[in-house]
Protein backbone atom coordinates (compact mmCIF):
# COMPACT_ATOMS: atom_id res chain seq x y z
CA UNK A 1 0.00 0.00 0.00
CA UNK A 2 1.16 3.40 -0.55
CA UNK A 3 2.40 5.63 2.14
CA UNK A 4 0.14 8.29 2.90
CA UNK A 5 1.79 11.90 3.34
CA UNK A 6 -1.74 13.96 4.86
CA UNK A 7 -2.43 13.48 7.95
CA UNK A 8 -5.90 13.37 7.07
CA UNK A 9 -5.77 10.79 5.28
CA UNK A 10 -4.01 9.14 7.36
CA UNK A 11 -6.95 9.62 10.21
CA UNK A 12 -9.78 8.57 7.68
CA UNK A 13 -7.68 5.37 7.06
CA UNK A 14 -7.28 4.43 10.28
CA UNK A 15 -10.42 5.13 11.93
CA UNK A 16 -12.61 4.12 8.91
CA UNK A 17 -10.50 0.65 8.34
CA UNK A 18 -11.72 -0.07 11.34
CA UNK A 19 -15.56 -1.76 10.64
CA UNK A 20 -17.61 -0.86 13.93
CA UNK A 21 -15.88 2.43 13.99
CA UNK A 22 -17.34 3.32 10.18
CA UNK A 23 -20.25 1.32 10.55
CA UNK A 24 -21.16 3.62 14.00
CA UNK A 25 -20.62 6.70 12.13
CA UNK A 26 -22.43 5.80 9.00
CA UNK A 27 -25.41 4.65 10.84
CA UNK A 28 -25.90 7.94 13.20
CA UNK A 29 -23.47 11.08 11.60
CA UNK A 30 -24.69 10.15 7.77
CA UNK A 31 -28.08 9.43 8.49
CA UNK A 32 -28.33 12.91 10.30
CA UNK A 33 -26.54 14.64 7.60
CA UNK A 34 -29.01 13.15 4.79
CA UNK A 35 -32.25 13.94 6.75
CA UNK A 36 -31.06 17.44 7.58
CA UNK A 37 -30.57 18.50 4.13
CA UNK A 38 -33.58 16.56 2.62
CA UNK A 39 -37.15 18.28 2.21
CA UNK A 40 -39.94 16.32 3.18
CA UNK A 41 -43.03 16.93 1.33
C-alpha cells in the first residue's frame, strides 16, 4: 500500500478501516446529515 503523506488521510484510514468504527458513524453522523438536508413533502 502506498504511504500516505496527509495526515488526514491518514486519520480517515485508520479510523474508517476499522468496521464498527465506520459502521457507528455511517449509521448515526450520515443518516443525520441526509435527513437534515432533505425536504420532506
Amino acid at each position: 500500500m502506498s504511504e500516505l503523506n496527509n495526515p488526514h488521510d491518514a486519520f480517515f484510514k485508520r479510523h474508517f478501516g476499522n468496521k464498527k468504527i465506520a459502521q457507528n458513524f455511517l449509521e448515526n453522523y450520515l443518516r443525520l446529515l441526509l435527513c437534515a438536508n432533505y425536504v420532506f413533502k
